[in-house]
Protein backbone atom coordinates (compact mmCIF):
# COMPACT_ATOMS: atom_id res chain seq x y z
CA UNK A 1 188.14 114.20 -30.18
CA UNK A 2 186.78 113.98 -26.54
CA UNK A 3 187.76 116.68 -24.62
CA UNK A 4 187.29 116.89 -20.89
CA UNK A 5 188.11 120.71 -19.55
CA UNK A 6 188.73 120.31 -16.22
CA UNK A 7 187.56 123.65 -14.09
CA UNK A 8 184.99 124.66 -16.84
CA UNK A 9 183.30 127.66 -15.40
CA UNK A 10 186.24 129.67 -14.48
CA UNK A 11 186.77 132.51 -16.99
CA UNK A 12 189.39 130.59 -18.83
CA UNK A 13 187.19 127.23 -18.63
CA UNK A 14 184.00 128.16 -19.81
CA UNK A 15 185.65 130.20 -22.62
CA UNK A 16 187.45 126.84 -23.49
CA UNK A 17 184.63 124.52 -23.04
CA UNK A 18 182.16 127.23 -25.43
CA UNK A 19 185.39 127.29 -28.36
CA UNK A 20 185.61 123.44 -28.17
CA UNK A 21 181.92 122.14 -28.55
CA UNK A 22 181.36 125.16 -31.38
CA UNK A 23 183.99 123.52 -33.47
CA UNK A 24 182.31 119.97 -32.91
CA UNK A 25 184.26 118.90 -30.49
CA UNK A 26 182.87 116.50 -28.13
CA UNK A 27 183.18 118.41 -24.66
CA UNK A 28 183.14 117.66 -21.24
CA UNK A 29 183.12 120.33 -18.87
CA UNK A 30 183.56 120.28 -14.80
CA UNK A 31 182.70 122.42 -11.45
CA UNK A 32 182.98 122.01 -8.04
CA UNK A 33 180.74 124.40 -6.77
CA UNK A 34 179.42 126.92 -9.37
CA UNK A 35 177.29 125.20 -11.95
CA UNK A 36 177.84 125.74 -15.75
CA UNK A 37 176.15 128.46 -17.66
CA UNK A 38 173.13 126.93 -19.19
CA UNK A 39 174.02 128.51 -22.61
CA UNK A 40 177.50 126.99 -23.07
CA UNK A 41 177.18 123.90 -25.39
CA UNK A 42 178.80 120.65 -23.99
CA UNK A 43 177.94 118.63 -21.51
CA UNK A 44 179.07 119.14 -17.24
CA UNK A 45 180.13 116.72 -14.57
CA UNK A 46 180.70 117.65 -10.76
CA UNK A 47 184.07 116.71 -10.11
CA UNK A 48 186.37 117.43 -6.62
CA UNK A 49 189.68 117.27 -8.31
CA UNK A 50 191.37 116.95 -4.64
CA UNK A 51 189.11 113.67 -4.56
CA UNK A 52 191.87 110.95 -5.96
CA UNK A 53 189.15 108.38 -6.15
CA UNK A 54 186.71 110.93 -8.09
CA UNK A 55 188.91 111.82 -11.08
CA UNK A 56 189.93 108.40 -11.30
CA UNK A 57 186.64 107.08 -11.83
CA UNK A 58 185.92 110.13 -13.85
CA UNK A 59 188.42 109.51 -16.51
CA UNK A 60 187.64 105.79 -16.70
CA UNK A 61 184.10 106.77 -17.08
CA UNK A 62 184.68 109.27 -19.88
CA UNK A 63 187.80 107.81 -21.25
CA UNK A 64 188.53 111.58 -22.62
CA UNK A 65 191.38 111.57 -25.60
CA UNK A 66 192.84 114.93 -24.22
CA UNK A 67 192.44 116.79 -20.66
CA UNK A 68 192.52 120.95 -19.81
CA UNK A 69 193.35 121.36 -16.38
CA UNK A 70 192.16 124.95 -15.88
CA UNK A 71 191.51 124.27 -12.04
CA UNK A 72 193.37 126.13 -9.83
CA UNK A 73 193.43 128.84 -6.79
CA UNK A 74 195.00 132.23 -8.59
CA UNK A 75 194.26 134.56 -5.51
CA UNK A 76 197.82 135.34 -4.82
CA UNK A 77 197.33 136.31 -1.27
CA UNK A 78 194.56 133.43 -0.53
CA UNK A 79 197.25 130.91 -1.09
CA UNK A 80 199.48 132.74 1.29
CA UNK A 81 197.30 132.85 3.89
CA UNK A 82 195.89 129.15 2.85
CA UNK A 83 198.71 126.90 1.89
CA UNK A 84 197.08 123.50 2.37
CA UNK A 85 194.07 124.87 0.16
CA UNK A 86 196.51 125.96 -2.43
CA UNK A 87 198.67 122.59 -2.27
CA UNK A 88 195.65 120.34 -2.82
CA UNK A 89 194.34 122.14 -5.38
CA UNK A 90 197.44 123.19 -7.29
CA UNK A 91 199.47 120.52 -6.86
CA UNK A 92 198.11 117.33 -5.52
CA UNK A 93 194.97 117.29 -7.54
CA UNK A 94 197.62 118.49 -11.34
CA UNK A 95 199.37 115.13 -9.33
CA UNK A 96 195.50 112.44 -9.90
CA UNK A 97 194.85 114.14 -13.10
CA UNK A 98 198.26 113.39 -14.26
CA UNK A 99 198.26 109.51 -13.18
CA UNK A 100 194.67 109.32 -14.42
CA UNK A 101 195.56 110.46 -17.84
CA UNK A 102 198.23 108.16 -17.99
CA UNK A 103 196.12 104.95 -16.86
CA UNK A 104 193.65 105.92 -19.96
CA UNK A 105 196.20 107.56 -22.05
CA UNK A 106 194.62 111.14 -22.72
CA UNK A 107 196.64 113.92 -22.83
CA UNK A 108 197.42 116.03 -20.50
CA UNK A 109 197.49 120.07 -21.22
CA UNK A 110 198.37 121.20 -17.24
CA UNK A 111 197.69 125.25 -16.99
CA UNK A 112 200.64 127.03 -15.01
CA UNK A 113 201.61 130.38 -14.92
CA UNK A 114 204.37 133.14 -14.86
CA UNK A 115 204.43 133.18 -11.28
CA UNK A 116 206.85 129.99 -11.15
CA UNK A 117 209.33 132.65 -12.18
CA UNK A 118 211.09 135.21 -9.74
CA UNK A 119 211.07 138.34 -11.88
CA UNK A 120 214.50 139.17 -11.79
CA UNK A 121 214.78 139.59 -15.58
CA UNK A 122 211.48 139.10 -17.06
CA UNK A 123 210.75 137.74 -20.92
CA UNK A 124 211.41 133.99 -19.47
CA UNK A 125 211.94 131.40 -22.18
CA UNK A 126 210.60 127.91 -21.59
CA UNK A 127 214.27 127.03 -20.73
CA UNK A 128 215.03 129.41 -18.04
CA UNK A 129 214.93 128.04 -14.40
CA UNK A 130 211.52 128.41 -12.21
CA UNK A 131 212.19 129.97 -8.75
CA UNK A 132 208.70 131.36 -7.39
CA UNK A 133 208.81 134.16 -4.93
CA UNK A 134 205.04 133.30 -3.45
CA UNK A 135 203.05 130.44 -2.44
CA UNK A 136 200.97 130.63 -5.22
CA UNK A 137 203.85 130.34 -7.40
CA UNK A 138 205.32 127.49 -5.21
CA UNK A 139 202.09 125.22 -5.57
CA UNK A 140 201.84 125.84 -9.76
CA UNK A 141 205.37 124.81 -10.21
CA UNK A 142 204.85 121.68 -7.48
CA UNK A 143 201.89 121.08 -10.43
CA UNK A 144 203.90 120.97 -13.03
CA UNK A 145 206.68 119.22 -11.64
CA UNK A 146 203.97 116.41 -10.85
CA UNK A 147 202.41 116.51 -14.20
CA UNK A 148 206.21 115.95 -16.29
CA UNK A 149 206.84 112.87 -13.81
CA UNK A 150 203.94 111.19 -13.69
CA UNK A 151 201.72 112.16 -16.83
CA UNK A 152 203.07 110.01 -19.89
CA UNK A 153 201.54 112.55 -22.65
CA UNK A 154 201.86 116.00 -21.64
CA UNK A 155 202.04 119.43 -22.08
CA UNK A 156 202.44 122.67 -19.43
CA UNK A 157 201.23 125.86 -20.44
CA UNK A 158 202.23 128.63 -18.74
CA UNK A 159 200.22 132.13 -19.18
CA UNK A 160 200.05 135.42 -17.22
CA UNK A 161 197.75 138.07 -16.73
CA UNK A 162 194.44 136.10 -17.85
CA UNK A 163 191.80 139.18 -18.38
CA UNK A 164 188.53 139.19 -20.89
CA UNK A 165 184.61 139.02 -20.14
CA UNK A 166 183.46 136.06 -17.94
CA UNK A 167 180.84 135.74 -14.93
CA UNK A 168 180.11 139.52 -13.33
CA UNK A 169 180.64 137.56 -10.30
CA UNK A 170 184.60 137.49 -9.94
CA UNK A 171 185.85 140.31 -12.18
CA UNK A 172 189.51 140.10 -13.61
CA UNK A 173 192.20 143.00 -14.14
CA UNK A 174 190.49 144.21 -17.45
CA UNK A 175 187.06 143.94 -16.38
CA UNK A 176 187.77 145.57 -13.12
CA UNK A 177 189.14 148.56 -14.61
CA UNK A 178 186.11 149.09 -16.84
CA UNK A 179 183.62 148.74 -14.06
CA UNK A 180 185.37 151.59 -12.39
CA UNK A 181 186.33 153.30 -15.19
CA UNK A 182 182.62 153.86 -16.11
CA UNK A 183 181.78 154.77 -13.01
CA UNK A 184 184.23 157.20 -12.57
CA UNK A 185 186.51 155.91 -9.89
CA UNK A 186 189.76 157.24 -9.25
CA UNK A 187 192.65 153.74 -9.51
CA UNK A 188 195.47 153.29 -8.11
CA UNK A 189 197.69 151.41 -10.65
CA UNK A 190 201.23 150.11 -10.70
CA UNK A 191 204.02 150.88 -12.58
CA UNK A 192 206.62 148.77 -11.92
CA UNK A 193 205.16 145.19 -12.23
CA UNK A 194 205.25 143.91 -15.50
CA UNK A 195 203.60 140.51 -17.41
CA UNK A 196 202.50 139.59 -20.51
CA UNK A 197 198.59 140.04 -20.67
CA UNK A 198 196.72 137.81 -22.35
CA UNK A 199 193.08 137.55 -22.85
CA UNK A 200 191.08 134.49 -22.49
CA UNK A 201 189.72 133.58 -26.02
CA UNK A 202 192.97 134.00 -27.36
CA UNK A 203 194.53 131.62 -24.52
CA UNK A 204 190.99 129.08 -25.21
CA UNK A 205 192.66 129.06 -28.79
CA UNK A 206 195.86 127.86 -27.87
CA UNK A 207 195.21 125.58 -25.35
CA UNK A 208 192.53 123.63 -27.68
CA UNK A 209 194.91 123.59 -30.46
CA UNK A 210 197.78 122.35 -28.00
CA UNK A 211 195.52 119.77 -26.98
CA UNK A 212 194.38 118.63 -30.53
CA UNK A 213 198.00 118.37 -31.84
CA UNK A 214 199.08 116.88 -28.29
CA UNK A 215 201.77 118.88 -28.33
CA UNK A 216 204.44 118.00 -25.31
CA UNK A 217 206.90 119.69 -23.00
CA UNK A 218 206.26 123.05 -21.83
CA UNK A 219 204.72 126.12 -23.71
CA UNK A 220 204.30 129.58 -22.82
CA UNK A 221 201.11 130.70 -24.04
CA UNK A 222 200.63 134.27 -23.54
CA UNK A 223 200.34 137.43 -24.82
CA UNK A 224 203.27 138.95 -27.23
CA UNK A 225 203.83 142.53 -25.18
CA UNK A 226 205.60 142.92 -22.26
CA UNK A 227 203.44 145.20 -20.29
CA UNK A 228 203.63 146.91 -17.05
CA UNK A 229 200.09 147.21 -15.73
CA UNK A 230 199.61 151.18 -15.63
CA UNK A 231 200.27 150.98 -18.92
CA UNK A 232 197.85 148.20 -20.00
CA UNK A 233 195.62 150.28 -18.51
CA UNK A 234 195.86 153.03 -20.08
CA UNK A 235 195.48 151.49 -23.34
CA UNK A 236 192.57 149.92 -22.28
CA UNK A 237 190.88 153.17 -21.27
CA UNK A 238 192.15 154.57 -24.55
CA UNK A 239 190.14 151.49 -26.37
CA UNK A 240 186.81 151.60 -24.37
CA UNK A 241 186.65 155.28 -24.79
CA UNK A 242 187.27 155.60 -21.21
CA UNK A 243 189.25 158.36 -18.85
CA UNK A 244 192.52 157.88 -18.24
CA UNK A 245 193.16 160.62 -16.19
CA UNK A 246 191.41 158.86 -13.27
CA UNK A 247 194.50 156.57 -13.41
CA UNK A 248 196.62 157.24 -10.62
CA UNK A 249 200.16 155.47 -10.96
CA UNK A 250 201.88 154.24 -7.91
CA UNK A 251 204.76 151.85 -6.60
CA UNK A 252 203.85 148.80 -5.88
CA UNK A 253 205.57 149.09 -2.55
CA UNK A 254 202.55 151.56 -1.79
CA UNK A 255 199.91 148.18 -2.34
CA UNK A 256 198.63 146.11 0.79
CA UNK A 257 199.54 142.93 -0.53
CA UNK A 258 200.23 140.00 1.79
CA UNK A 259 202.08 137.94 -0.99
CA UNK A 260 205.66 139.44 -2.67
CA UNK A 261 204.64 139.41 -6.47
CA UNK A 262 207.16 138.90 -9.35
CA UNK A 263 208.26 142.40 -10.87
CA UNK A 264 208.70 141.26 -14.00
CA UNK A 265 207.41 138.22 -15.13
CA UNK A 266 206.68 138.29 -18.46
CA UNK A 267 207.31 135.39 -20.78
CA UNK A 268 209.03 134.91 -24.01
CA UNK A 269 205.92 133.45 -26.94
CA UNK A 270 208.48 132.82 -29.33
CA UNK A 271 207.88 129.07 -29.26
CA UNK A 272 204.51 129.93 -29.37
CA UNK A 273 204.42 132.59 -32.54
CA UNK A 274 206.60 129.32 -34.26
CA UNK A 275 204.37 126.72 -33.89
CA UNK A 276 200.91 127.03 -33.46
CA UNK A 277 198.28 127.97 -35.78
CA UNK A 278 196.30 130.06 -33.19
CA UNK A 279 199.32 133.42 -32.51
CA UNK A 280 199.26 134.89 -29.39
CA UNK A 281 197.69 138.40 -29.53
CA UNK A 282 199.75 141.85 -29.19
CA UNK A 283 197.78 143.45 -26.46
CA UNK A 284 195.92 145.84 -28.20
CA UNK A 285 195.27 143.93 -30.45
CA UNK A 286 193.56 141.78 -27.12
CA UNK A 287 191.66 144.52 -26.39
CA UNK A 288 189.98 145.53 -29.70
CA UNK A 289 188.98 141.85 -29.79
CA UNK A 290 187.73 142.04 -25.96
CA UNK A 291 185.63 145.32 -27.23
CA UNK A 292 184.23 144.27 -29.96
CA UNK A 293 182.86 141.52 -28.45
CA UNK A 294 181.10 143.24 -25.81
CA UNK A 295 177.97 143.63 -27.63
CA UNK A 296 177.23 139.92 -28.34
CA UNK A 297 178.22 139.37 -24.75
CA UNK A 298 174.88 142.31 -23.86
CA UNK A 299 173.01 140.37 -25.83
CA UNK A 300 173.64 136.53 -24.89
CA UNK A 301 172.94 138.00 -21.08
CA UNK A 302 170.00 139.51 -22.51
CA UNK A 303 168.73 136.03 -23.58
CA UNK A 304 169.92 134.25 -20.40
CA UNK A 305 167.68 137.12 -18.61
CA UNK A 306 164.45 136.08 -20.65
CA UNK A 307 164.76 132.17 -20.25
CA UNK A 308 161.96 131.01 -18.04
């Protein structure tokens, strides 16, 4: 299979595109701006997937059998204060992909998230009506909602809570807590807003097996707990060896956010546990996998550190 990961240095993306070509799959990766990690196998393209013109000519070009859309703008408040950045990149550009894969016929595996839900209830099933409460939530569901009308062969899957190790550069929840963990920062961590965690090689997993089986419809593809994130944090501390007194728990009403986040928005995997291969993770189950894999992460920066 040919398999073009769209957004392949994000810390889903590169995870996906570095799964995909070590299982001998023929992988295409793109950026926009940050250039791929010269030890991740598969080959790179620059693509501007708000450029209609540019993934049209990319796809016809490549002719890819299946497509990861892991492109998007996840800072919550960034697409609150920037709605026209947020609406070309999470929604017009899911819109080209989707009539590009359709003119070659690859399919289409469209990455959305929890935030299309309100989180009134929480433990959403695939069923259950979208009703976003932020912009950010707004422009993934306009994504999808492009992607099932104009795709042909297609697939939405929605996550939450992405964490796991990726570029130093833009930590996530997980690796942000360890940085200040170890260094002995005091946090200020919520108790009331709860997801389903879910870290990135486990998601990688799902998505490339979603995308080999071209399965259709919408997914959720996630992690099997439904978490609050004081307590994720805690067990994270508990599995690094770290101190969780410095863990201060507040209301989230107590946070300078610009954007209203979702209390609850964790989804139901059941769908998920059913029929794929690769089983979302319980969450510390997530994190033991996260830890031990710290050390060959030391060591492959080691080895990027010595290359001339």
């Amino acid at each position: 299979m040919r398999l073009l990961v769209i957004g392949s240095t994000g810390l889903l993306g590169e995870t996906l595109t570095e799964q995909a070509a070590s299982r001998g799959v023929e992988t295409i990766g793109t950026y926009l701006s940050n250039k791929p990690n010269p030890t991740v196998a598969g080959t790179s393209l620059r693509l501007d997937v708000t450029d209609k013109r540019a993934v049209e000519e990319a796809f016809e070009r490549l002719l890819p059998e299946a497509a990861v859309n892991c492109a998007a703008v996840t800072d919550v408040d960034l697409c609150e204060r920037e709605k026209g950045l947020a609406a070309r990149v999470n929604s017009e550009a899911a819109g080209y992909l989707a009539e590009a894969s359709k003119a070659t016929g690859a399919h289409l595996v469209q990455v959305s998230t929890d935030y299309v839900f309100d989180g009134a209830k929480g433990m959403y099933s695939e069923d259950d009506e979208a009703c976003p409460v932020n912009y950010y939530g707004t422009s993934k569901l306009e994504g999808e909602r492009r992607v099932s009308s104009l795709a042909e062969d297609w697939c939405i899957a929605r996550t939450s809570v992405v964490f796991g190790w990726g570029r130093g550069k833009r930590p996530n929840y997980a690796t942000w807590l360890i940085q200040g963990l170890r260094e002995g920062k005091r946090l200020k961590i919520v108790t009331d807003q709860v997801s389903s965690p879910t870290l990135n090689t486990s998601l990688a997993e799902m998505l490339l097996e979603a995308a080999q089986r071209r399965l259709q419809g919408i997914h959720h593809l996630a992690g099997r707990d439904r978490v609050d994130r004081y307590t994720m944090a805690t067990h994270l501390a508990v599995c690094f060896g770290l101190d969780k007194r410095l863990l201060s728990p507040v209301r989230s009403t107590s946070m300078n956010w610009m954007a209203k986040r979702p209390m609850d928005s964790s989804l139901n995997v059941q769908k998920a546990v059913r029929t794929l291969a690769a089983k979302p993770l319980h969450l510390d189950e997530a994190l033991r996998t996260m830890r031990s894999a710290e050390g060959q992460r030391m060591m492959k920066a080691a080895k990027e550190e010595d290359r001339p």
